[in-house]
N, C-alpha and C. Protein backbone atom coordinates (compact mmCIF):
# COMPACT_ATOMS: atom_id res chain seq x y z
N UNK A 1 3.38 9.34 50.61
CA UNK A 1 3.28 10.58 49.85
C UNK A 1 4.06 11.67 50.58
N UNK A 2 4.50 12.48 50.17
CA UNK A 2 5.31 13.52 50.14
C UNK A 2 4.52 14.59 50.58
N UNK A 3 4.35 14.96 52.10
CA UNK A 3 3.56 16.05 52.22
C UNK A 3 3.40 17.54 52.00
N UNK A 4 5.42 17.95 51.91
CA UNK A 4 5.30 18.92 51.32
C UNK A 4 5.47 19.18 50.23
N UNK A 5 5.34 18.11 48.95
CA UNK A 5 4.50 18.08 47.23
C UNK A 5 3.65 18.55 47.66
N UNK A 6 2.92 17.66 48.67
CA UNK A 6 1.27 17.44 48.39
C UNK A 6 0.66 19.04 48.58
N UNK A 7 1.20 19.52 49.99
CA UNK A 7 0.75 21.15 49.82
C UNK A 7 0.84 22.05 48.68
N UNK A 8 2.24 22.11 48.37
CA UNK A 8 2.56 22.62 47.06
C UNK A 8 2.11 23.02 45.94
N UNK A 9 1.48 21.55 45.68
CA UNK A 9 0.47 21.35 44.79
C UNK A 9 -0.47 21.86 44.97
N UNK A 10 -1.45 21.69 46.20
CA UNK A 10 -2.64 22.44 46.67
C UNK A 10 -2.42 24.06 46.13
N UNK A 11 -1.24 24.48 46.68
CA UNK A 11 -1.08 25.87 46.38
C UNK A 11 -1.23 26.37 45.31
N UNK A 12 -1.15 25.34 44.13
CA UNK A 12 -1.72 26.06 42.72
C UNK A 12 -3.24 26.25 42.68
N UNK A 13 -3.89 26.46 43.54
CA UNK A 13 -5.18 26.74 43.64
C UNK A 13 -5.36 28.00 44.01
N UNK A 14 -5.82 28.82 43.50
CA UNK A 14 -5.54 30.41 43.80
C UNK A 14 -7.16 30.44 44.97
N UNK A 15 -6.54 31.06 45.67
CA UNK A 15 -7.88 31.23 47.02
C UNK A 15 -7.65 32.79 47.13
N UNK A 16 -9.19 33.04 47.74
CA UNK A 16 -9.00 34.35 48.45
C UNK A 16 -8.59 33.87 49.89
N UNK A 17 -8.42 35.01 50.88
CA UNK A 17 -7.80 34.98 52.28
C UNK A 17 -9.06 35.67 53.06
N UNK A 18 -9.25 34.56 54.07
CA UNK A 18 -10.29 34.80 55.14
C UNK A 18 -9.21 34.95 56.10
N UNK A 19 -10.30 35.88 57.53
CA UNK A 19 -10.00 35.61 58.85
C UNK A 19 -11.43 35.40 59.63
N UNK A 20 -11.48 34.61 60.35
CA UNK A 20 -12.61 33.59 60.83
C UNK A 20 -12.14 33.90 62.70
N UNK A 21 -13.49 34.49 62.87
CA UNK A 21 -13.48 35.33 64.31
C UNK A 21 -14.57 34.56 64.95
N UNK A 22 -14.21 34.10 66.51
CA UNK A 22 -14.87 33.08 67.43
C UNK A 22 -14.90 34.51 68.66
N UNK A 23 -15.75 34.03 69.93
CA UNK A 23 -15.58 33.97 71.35
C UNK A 23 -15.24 33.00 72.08
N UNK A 24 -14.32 32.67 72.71
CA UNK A 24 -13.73 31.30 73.53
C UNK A 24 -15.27 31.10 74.96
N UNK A 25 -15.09 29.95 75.52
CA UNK A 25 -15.79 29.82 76.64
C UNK A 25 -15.80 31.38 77.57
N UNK A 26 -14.77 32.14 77.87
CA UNK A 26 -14.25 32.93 78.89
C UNK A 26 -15.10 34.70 78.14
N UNK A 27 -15.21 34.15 76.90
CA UNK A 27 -15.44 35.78 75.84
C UNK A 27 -14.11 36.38 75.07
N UNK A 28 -13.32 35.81 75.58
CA UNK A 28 -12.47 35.94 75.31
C UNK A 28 -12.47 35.79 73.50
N UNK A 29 -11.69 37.00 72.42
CA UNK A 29 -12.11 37.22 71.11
C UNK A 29 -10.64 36.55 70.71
N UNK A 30 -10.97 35.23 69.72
CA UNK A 30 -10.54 34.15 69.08
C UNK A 30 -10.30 34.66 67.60
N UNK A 31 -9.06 34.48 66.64
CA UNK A 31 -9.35 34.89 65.64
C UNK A 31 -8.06 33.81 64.74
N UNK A 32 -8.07 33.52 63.55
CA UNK A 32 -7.29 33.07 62.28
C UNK A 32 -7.53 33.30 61.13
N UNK A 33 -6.63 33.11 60.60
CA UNK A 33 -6.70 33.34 59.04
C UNK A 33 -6.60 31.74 58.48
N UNK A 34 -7.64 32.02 57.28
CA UNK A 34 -7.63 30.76 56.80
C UNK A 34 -8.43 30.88 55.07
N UNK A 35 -7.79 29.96 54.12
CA UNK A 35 -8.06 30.12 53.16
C UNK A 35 -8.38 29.19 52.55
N UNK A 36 -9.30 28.07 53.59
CA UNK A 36 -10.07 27.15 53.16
C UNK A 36 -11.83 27.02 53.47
N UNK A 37 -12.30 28.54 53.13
CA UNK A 37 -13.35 28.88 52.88
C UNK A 37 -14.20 28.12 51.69
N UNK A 38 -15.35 27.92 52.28
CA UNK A 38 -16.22 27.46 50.83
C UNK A 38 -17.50 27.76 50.77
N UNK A 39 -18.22 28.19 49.59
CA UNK A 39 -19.69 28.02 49.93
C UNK A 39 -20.29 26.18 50.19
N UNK A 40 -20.89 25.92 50.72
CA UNK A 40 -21.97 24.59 50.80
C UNK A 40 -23.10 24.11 50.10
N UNK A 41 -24.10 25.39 50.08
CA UNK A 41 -25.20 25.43 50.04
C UNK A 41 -26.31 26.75 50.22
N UNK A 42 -26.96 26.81 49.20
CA UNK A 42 -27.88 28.39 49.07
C UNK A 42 -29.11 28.16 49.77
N UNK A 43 -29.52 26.93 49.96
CA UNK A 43 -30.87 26.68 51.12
C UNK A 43 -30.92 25.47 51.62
N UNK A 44 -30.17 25.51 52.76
CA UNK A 44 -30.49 26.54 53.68
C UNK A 44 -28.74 27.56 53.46
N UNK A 45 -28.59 28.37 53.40
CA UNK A 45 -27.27 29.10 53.52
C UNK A 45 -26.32 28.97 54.46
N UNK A 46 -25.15 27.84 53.70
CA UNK A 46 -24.41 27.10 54.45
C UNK A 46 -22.58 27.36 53.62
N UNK A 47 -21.60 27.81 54.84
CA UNK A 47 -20.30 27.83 54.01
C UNK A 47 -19.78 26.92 55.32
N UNK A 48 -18.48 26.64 54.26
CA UNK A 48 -17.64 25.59 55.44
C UNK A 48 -16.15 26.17 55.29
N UNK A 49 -15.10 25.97 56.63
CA UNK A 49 -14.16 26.20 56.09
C UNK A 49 -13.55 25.49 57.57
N UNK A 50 -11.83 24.91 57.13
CA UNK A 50 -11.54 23.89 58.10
C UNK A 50 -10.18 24.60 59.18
N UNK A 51 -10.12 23.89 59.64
CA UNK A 51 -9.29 24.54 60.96
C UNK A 51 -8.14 22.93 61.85
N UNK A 52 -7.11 23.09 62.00
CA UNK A 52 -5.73 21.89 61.81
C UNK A 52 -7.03 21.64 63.51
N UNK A 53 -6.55 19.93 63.63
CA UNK A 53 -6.91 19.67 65.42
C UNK A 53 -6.23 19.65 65.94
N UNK A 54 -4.98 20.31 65.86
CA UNK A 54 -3.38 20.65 66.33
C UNK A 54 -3.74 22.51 67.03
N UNK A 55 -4.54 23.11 66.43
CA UNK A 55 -4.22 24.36 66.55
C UNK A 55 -4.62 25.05 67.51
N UNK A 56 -3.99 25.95 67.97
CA UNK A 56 -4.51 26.48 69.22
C UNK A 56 -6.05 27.30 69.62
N UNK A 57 -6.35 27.58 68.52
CA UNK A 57 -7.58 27.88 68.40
C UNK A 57 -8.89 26.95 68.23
N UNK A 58 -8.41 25.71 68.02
CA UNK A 58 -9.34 24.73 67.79
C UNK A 58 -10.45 24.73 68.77
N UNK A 59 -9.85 24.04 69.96
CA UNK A 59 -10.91 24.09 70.97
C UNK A 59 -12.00 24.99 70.84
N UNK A 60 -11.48 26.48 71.09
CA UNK A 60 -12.77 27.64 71.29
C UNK A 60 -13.67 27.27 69.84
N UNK A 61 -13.25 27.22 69.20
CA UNK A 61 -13.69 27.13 67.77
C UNK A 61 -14.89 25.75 67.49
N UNK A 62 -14.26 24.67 68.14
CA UNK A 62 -15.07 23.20 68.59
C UNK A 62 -16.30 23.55 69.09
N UNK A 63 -15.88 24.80 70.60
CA UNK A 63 -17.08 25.17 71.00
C UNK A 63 -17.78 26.19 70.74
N UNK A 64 -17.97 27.37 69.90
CA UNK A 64 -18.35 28.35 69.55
C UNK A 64 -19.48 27.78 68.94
N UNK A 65 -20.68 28.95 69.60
CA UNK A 65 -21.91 28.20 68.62
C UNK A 65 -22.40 29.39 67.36
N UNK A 66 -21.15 30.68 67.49
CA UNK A 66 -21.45 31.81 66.31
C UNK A 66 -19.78 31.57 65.88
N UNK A 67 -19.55 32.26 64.69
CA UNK A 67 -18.27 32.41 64.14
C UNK A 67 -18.55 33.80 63.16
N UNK A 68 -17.59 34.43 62.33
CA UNK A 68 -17.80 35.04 61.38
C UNK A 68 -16.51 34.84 60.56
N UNK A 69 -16.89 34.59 59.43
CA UNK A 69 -16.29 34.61 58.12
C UNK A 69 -16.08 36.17 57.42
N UNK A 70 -14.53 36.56 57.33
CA UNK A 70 -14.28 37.95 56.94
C UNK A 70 -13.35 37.60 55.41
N UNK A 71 -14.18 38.33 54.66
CA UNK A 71 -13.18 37.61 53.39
C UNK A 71 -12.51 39.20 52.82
N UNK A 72 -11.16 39.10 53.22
CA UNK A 72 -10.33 40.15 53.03
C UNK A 72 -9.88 41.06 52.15
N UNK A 73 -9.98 41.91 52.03
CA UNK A 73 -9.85 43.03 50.65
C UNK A 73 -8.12 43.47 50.57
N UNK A 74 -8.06 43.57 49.57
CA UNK A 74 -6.05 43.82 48.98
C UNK A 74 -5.54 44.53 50.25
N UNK A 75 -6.29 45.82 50.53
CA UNK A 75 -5.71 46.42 51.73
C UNK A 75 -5.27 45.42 53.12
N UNK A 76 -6.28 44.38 53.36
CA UNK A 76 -5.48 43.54 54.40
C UNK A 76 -4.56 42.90 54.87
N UNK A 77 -3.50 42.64 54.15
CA UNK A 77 -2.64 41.49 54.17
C UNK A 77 -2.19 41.57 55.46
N UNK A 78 -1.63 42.72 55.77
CA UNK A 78 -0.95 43.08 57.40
C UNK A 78 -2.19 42.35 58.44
N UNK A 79 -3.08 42.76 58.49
CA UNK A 79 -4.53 41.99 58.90
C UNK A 79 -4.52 40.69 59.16
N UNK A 80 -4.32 40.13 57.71
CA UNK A 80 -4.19 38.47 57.58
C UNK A 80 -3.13 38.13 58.05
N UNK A 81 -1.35 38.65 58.03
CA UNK A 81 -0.26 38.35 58.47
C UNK A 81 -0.47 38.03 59.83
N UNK A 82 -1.43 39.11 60.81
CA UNK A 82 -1.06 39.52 62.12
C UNK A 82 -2.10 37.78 62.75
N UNK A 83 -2.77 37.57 61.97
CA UNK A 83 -3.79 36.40 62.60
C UNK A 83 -3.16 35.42 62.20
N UNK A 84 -2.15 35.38 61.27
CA UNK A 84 -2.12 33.72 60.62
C UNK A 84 -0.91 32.90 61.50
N UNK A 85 -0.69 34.10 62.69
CA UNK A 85 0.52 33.70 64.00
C UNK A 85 -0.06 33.50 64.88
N UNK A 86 0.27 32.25 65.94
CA UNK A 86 0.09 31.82 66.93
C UNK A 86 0.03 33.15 67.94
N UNK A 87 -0.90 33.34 68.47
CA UNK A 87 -0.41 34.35 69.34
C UNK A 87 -1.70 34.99 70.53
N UNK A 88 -1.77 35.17 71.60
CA UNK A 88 -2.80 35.85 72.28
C UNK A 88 -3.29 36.89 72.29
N UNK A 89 -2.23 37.86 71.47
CA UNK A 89 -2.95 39.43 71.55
C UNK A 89 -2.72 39.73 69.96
N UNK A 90 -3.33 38.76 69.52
CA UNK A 90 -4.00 39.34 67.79
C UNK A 90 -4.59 40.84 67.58
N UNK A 91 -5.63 40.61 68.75
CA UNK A 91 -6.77 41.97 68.71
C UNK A 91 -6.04 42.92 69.02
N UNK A 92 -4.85 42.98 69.85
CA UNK A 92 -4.66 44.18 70.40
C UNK A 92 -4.60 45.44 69.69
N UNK A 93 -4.86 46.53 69.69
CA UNK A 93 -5.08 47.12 69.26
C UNK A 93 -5.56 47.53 67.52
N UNK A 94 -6.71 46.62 67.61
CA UNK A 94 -7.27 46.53 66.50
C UNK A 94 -9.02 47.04 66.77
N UNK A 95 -9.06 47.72 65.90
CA UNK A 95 -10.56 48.22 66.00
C UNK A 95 -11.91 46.95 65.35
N UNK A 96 -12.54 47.02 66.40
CA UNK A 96 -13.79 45.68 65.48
C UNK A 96 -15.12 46.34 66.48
N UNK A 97 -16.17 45.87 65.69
CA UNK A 97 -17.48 45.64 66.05
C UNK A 97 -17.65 44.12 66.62
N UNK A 98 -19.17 43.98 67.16
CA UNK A 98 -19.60 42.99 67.65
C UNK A 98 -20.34 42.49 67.23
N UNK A 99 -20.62 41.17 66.42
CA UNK A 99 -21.60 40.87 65.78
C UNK A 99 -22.50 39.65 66.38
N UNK A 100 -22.78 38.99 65.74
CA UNK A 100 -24.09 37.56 66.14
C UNK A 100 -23.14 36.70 67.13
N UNK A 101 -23.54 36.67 68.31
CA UNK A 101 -22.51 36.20 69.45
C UNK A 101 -21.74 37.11 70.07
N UNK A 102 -21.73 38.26 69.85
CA UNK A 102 -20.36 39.04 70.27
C UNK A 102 -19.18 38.61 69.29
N UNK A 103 -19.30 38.09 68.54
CA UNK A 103 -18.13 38.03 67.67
C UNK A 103 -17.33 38.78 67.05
N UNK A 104 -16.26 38.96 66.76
CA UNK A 104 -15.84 40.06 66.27
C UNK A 104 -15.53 40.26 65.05
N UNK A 105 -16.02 41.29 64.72
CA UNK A 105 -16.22 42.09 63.24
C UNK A 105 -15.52 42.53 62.67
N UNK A 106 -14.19 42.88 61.79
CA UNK A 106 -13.27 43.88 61.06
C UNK A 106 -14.57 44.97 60.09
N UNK A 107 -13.78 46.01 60.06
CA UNK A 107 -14.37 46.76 58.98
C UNK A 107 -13.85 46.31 57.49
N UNK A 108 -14.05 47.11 56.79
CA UNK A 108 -12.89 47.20 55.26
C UNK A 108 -12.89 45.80 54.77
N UNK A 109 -13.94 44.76 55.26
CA UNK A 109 -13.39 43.46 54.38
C UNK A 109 -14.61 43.58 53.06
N UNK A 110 -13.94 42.83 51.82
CA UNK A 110 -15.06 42.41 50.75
C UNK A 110 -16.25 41.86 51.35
N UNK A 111 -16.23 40.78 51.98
CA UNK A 111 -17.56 40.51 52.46
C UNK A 111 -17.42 39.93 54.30
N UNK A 112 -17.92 40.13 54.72
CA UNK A 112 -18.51 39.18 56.29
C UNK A 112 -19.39 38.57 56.35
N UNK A 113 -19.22 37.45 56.72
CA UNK A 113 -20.91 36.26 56.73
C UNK A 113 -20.58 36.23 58.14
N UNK A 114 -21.57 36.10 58.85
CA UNK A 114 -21.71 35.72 60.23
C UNK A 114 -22.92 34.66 60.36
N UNK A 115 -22.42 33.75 60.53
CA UNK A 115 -22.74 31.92 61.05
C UNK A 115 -22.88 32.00 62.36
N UNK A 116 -24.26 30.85 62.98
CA UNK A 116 -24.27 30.28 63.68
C UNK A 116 -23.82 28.37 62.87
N UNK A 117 -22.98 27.69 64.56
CA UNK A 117 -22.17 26.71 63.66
C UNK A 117 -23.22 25.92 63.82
N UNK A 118 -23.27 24.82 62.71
CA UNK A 118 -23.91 24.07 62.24
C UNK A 118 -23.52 22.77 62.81
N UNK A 119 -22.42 22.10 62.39
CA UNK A 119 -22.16 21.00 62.64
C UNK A 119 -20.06 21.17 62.04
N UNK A 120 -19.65 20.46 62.98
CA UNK A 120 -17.63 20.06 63.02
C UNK A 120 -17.82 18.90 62.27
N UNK A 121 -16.98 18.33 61.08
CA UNK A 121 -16.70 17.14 60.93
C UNK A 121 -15.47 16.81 60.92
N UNK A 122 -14.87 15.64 61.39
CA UNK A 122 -13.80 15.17 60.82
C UNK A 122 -12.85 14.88 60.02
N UNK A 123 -12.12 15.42 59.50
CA UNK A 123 -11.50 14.95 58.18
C UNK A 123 -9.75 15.03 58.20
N UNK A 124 -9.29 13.47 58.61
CA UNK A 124 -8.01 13.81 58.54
C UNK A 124 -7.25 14.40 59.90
N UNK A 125 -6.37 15.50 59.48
CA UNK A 125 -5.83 16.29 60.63
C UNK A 125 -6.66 17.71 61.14
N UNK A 126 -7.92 18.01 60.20
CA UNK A 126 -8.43 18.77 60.12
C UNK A 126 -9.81 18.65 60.37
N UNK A 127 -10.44 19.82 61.39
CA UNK A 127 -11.97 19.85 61.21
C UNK A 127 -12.49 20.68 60.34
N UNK A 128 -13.71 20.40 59.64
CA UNK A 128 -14.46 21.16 58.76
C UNK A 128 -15.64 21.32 59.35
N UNK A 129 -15.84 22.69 59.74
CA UNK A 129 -16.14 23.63 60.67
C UNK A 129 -17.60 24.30 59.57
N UNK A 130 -18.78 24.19 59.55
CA UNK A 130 -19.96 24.43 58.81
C UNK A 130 -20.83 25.00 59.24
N UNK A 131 -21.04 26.57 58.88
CA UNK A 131 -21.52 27.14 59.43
C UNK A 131 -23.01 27.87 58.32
N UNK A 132 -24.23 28.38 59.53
CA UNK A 132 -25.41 28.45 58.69
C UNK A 132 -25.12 29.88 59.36
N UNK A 133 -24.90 30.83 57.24
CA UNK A 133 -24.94 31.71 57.55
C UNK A 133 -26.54 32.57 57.55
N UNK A 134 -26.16 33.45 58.82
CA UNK A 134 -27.68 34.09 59.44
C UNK A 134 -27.46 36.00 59.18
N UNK A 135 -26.38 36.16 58.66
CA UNK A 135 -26.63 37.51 58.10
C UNK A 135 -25.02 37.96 57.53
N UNK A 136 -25.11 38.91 56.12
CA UNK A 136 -23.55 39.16 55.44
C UNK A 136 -23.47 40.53 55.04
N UNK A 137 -22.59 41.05 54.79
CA UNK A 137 -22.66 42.39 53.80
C UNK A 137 -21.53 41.84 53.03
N UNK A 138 -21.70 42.47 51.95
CA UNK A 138 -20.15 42.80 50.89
C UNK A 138 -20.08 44.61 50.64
N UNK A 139 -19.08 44.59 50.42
CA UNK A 139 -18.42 45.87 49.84
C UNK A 139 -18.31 45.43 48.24
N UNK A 140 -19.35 46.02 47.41
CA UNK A 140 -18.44 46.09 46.40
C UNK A 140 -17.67 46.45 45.25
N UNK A 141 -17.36 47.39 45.98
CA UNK A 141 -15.99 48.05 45.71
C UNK A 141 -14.41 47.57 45.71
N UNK A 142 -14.84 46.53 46.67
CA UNK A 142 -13.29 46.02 47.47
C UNK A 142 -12.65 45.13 46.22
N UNK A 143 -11.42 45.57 46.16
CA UNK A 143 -11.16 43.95 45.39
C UNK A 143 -10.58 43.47 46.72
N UNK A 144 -10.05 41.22 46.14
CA UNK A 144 -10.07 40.74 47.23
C UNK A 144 -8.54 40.60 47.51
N UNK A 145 -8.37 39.73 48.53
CA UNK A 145 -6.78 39.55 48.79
C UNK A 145 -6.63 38.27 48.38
N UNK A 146 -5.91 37.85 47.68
CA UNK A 146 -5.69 36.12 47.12
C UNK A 146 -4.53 35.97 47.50
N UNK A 147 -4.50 34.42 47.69
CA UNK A 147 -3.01 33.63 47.94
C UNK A 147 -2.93 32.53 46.97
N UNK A 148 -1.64 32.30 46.48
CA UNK A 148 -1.53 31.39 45.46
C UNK A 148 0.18 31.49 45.05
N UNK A 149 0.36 29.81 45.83
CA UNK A 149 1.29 29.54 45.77
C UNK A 149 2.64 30.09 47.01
N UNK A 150 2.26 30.11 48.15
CA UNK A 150 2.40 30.69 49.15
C UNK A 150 2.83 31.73 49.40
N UNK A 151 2.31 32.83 48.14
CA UNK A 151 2.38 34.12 48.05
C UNK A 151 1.50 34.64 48.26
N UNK A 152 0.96 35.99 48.32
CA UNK A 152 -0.24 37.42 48.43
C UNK A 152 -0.59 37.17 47.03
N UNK A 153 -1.81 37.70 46.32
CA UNK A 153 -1.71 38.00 45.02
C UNK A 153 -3.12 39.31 44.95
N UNK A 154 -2.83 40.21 44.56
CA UNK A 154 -3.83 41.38 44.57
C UNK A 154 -4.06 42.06 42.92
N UNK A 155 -5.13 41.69 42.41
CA UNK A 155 -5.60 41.44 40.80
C UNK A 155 -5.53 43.06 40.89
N UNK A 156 -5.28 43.22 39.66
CA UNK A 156 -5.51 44.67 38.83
C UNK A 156 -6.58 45.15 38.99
N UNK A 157 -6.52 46.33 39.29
CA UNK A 157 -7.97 46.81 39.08
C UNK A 157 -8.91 47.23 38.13
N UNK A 158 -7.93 46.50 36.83
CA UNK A 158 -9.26 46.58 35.64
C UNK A 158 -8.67 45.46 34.60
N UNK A 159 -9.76 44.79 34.39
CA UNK A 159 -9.05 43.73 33.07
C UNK A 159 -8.89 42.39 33.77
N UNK A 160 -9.39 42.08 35.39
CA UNK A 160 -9.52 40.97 35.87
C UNK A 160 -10.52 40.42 36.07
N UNK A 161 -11.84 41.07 35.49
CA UNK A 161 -12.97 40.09 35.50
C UNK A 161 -13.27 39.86 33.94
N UNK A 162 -14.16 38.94 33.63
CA UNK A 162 -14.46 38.34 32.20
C UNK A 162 -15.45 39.35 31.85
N UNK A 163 -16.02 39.33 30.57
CA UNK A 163 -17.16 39.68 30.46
C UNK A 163 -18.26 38.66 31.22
N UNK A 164 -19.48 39.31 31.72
CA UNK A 164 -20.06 38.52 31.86
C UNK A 164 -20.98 37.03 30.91
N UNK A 165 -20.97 35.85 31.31
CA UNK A 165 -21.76 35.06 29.91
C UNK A 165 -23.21 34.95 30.33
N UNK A 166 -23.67 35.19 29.23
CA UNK A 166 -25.59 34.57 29.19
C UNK A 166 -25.30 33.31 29.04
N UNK A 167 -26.05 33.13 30.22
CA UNK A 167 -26.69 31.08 30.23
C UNK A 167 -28.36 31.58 29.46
């Protein structure tokens, strides 16, 4: 198979854009962007989202026993750009709080879940990283930041949700 079809294809899947914030062994503040977020499960309150076993962040991430899930609002992209690069001084001069672990916090996102991790599985070239979330806020106000098709995509601000349906 053709791996870069196979992404391609994936990419017709419109996602929002996370950045997913660790502490390494040292404290040292760990961060990526990633847009293979998912919910799991509502009880016990469980999201998963996966991370390459190539990547440089893996390790800390293997061992982190908190994480936080930041799911990014239109204003971020520069945000998401600056994490989705290999690099050691992501944080630098970036303002964050400290959350469950010392983890680090952005302001301005649609929502933050902060996980303690659950359990890593295997899959492929990738771990899927499952975390039990233990406390969240949303903004909501925010709209979100989407990617689709290895572009940004930032919805209108009126005329992009449905009506709601009665079940």
């Amino acid at each position: 198979m053709d791996t870069k079809q196979f992404r391609n294809a994936l990419g017709s899947f419109a996602t929002g854009v996370t950045i997913i914030t660790t502490r390494d062994e040292k404290g040292g503040a760990i961060g990526v962007t990633a847009n293979s977020f998912n919910s799991l499960s509502l009880d016990p309150p469980l999201v998963l989202w996966s991370i390459g076993i190539k990547a440089f962040s893996y390790p800390a991430f293997a061992k982190a026993k908190h994480f936080a899930v930041h799911v990014l609002a239109a204003d971020q992209q520069a945000l998401s750009d600056r994490f989705a690069r290999p690099s050691t001084e992501k944080f630098d001069g970036i303002a964050f709080e400290h959350g469950l672990g010392e983890v680090p916090l952005f302001p301005g996102c649609a929502a933050v879940f902060e996980c303690s991790t659950e359990r890593c599985v295997e899959g492929g070239d990738h771990v899927i990283m499952i975390g039990r979330v233990e406390h969240f806020s949303v903004d909501e106000l925010a709209l979100p930041l989407m990617f689709y098709r290895g572009r940004y995509a930032i919805p209108e601000a009126e005329g992009i949700f449905s009506p709601p349906v009665k079940v």
